[in-house]
C-alpha atoms as a PDB file:
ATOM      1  CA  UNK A   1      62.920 -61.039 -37.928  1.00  0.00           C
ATOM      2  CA  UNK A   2      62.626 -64.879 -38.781  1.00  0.00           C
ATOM      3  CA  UNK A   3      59.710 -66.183 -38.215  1.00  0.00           C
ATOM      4  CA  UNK A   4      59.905 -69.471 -35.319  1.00  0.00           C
ATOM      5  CA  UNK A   5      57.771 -72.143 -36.547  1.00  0.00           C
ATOM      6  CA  UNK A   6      56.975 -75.087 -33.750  1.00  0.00           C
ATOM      7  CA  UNK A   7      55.470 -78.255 -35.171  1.00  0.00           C
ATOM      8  CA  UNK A   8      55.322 -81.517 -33.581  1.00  0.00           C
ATOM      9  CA  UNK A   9      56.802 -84.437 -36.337  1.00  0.00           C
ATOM     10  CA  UNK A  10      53.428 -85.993 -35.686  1.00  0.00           C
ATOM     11  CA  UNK A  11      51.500 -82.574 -37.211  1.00  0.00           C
ATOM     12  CA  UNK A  12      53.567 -82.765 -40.698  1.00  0.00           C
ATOM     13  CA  UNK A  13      50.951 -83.770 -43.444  1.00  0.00           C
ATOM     14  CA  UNK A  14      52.220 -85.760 -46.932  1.00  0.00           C
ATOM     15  CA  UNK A  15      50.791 -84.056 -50.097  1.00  0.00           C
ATOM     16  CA  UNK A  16      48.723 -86.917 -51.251  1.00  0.00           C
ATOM     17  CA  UNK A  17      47.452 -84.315 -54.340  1.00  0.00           C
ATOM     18  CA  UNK A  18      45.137 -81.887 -54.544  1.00  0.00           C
ATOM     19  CA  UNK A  19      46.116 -77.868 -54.503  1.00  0.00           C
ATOM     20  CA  UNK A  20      49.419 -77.311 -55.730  1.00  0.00           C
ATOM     21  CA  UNK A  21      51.634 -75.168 -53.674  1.00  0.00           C
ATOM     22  CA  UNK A  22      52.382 -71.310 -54.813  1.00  0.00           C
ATOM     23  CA  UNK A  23      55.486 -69.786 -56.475  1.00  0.00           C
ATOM     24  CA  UNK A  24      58.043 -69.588 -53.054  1.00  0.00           C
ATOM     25  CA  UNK A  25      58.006 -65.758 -53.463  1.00  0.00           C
ATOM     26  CA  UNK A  26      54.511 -65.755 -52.539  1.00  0.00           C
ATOM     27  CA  UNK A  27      54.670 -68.527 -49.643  1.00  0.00           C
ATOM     28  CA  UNK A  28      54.567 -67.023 -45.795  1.00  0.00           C
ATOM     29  CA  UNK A  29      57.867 -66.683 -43.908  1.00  0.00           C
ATOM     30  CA  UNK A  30      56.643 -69.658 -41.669  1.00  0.00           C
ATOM     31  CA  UNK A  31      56.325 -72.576 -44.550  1.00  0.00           C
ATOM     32  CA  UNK A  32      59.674 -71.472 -45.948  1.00  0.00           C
ATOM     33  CA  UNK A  33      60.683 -72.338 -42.821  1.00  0.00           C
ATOM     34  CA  UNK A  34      59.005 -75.604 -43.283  1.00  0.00           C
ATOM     35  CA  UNK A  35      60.442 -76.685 -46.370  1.00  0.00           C
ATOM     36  CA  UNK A  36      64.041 -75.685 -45.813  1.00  0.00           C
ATOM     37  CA  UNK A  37      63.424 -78.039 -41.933  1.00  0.00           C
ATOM     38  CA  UNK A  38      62.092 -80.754 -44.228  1.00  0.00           C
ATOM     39  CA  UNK A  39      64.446 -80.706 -46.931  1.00  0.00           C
ATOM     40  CA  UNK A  40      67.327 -80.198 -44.431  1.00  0.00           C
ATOM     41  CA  UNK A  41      66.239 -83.888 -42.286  1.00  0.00           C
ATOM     42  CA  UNK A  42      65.765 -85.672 -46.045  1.00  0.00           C
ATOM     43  CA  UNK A  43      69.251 -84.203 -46.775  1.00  0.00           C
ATOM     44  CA  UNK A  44      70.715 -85.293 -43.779  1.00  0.00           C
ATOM     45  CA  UNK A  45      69.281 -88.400 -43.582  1.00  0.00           C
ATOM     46  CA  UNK A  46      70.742 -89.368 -46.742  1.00  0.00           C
ATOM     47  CA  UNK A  47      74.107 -88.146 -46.078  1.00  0.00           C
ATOM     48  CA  UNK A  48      74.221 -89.875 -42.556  1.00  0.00           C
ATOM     49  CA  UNK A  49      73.141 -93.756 -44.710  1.00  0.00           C
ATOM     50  CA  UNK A  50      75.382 -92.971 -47.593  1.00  0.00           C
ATOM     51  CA  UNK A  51      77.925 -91.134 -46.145  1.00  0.00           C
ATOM     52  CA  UNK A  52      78.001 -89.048 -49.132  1.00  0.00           C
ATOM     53  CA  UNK A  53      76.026 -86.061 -50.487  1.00  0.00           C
ATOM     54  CA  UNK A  54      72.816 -86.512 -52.896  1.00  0.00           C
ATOM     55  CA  UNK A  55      73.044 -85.773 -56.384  1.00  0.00           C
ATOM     56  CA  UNK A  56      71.808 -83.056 -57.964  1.00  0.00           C
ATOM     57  CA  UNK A  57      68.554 -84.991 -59.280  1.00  0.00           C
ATOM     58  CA  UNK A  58      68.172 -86.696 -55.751  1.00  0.00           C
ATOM     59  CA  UNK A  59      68.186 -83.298 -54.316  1.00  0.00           C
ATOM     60  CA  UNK A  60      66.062 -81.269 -56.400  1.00  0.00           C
ATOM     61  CA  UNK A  61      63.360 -84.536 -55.392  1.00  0.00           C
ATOM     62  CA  UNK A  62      63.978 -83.708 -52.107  1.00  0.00           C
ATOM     63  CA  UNK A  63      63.177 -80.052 -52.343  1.00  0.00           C
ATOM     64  CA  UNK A  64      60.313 -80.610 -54.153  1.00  0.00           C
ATOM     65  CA  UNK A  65      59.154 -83.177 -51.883  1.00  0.00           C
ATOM     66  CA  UNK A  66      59.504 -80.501 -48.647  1.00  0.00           C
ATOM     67  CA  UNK A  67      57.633 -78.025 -50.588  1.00  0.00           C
ATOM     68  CA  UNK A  68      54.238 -80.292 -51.497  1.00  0.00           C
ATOM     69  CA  UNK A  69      54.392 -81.054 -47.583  1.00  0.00           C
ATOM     70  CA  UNK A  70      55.124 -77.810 -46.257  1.00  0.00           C
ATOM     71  CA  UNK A  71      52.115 -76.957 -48.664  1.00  0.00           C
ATOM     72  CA  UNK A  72      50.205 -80.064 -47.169  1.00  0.00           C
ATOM     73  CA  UNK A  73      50.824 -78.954 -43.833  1.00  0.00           C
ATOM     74  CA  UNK A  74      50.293 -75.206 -44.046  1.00  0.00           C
ATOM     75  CA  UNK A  75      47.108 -75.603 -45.988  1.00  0.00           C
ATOM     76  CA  UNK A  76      46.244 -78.173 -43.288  1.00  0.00           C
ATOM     77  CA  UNK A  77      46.340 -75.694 -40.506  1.00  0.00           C
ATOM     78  CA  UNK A  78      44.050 -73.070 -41.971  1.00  0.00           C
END
């Protein structure tokens, strides 16, 4: 069962540094859920400007970007 994960826009924290986030094997159900949400609205967002799809190298900034905020976030809420 997937996990449902409700967070206002306004509760999303930006890694500004500090902890790094853990290997995604080892992250909870609910901030995978997180980063794919994030990385999905950067993704779209880009596609919707450019009409086009991100490059590799723009995406893999993307994903890492999610995953430091879904980090942010998570660690945030503890």
């Amino acid at each position: 069962m997937k996990a449902k994960l409700t967070l206002a826009k306004e509760s999303i924290t930006a890694w500004m540094g500090g902890s790094r986030p853990k290997p995604i094997a080892e992250c909870s159900s609910d901030e995978i859920a997180l980063v794919s949400a994030l990385f999905r609205e950067q993704y779209e967002t880009w596609h919707d400007y450019w009409k086009d799809y991100p490059s590799f190298d723009v995406a893999r900034i993307f994903w890492n970007r999610a995953r430091h905020d879904a980090h942010a976030t998570m660690r945030n809420l503890k």
